[in-house]
C-alpha atoms as a PDB file:
ATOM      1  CA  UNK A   1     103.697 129.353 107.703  1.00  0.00           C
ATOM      2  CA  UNK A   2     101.445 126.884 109.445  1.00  0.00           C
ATOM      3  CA  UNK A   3     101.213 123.149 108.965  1.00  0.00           C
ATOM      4  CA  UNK A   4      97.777 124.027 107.632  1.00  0.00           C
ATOM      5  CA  UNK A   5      98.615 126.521 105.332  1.00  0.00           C
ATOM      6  CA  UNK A   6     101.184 124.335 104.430  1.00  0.00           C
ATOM      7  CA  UNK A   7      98.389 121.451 103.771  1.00  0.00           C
ATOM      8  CA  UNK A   8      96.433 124.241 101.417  1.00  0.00           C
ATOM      9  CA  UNK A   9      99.803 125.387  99.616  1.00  0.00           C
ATOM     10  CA  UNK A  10     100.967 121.607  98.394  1.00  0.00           C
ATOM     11  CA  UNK A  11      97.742 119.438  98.459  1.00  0.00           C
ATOM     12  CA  UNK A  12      99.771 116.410  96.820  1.00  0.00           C
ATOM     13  CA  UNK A  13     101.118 116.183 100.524  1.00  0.00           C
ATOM     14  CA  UNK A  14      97.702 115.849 101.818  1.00  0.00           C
ATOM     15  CA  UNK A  15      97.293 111.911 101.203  1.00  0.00           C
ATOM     16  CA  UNK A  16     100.967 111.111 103.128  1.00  0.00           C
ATOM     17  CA  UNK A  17     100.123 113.049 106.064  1.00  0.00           C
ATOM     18  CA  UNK A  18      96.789 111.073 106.147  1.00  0.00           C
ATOM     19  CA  UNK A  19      98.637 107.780 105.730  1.00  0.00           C
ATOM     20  CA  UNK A  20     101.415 108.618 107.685  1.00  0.00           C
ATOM     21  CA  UNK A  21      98.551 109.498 110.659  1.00  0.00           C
ATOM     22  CA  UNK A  22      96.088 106.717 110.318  1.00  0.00           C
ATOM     23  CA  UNK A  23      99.704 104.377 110.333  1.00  0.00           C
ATOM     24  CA  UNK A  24     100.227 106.406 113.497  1.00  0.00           C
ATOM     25  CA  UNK A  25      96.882 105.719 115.287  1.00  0.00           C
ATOM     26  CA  UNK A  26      96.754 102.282 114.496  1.00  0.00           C
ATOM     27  CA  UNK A  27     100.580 101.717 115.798  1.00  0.00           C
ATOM     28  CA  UNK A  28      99.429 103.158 119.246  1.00  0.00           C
ATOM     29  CA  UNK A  29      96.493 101.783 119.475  1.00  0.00           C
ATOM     30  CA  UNK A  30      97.470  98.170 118.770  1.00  0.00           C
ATOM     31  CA  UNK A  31     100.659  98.724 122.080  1.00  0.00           C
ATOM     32  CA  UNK A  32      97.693 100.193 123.979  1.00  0.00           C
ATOM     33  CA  UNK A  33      95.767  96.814 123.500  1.00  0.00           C
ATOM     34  CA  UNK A  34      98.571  94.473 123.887  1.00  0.00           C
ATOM     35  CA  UNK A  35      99.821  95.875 126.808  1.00  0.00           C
ATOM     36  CA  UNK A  36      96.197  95.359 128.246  1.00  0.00           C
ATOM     37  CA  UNK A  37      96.117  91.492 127.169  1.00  0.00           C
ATOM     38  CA  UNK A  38      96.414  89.139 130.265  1.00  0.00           C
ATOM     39  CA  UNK A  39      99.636  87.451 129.248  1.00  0.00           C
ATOM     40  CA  UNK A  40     101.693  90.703 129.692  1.00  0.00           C
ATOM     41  CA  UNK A  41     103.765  90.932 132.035  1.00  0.00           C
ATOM     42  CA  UNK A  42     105.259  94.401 133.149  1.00  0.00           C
ATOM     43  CA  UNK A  43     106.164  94.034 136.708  1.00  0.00           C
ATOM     44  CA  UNK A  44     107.712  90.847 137.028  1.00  0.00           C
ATOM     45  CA  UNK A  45     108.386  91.166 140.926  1.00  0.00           C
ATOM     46  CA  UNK A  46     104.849  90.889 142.044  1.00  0.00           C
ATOM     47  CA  UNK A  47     103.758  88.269 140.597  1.00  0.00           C
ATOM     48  CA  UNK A  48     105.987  85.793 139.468  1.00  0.00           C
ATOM     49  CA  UNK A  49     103.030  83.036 137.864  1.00  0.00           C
ATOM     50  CA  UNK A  50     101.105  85.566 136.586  1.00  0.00           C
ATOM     51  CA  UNK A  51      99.611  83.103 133.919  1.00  0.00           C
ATOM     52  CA  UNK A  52      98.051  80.765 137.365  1.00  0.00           C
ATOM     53  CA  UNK A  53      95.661  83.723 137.671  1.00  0.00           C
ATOM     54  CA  UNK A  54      94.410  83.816 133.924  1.00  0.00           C
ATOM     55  CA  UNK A  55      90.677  82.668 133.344  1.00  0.00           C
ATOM     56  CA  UNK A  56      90.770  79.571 131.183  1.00  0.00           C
ATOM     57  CA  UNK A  57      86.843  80.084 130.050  1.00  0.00           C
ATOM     58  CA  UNK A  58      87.181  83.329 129.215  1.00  0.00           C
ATOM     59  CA  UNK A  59      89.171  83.423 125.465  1.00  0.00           C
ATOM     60  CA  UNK A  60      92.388  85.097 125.064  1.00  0.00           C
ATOM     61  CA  UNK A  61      92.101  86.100 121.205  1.00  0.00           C
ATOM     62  CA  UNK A  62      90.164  88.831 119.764  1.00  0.00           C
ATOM     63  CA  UNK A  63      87.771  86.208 117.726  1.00  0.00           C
ATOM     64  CA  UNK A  64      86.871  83.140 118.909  1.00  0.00           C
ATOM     65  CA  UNK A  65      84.634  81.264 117.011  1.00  0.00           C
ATOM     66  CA  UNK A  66      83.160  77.785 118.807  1.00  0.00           C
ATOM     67  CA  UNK A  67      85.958  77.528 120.928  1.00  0.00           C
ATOM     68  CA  UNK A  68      84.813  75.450 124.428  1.00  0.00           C
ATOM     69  CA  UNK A  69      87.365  74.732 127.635  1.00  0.00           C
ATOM     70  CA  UNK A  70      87.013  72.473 129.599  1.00  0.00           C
ATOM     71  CA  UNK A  71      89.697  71.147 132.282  1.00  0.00           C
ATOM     72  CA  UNK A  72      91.840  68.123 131.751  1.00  0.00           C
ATOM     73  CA  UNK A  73      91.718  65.729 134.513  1.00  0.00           C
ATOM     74  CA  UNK A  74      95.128  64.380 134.700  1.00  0.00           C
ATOM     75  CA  UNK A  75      96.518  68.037 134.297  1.00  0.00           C
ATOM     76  CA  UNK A  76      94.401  68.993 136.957  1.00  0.00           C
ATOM     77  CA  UNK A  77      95.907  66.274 139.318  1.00  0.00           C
ATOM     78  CA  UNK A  78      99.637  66.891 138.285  1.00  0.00           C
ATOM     79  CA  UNK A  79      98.857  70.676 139.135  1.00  0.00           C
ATOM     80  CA  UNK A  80      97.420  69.904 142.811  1.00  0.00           C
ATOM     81  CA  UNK A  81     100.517  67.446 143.157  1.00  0.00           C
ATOM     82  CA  UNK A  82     103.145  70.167 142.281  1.00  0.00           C
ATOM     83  CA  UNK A  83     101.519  72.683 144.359  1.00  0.00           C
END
């Protein structure tokens, strides 16, 4: 018996094997996107400041509403100093 003629046999299984799949797709696609954010790290040898090399204008959460950068000076200074 296939899955889908086991799908036509009991049709009160037909509404958990949609939930259980949409719960599915949305579980991989939300590791798929996080793994693609700029503050993951997956090989830490590389690059050990990986978060120097982040764009500070460009926004790092899915909606940003009115949300301007702009550098601080004495952070700026401190940074050069460390370097």
């Amino acid at each position: 018996m296939s899955f889908f003629q086991m799908l036509r046999a009991k049709k009160e299984l037909i509404p958990l094997v949609g939930v259980v799949t949409f719960a599915a797709v949305g579980a991989v696609s939300v590791s798929i996107y996080s793994l693609f954010k700029t503050d993951v790290i997956i090989n830490k040898t590389g690059n050990p400041e990986p978060w120097e090399a982040i764009d500070p204008t460009q926004p790092q959460k899915l909606l940003t509403i009115q949300q301007k950068w702009k550098p601080i000076e004495e952070l700026e200074k401190v940074k050069k100093l460390t370097k």
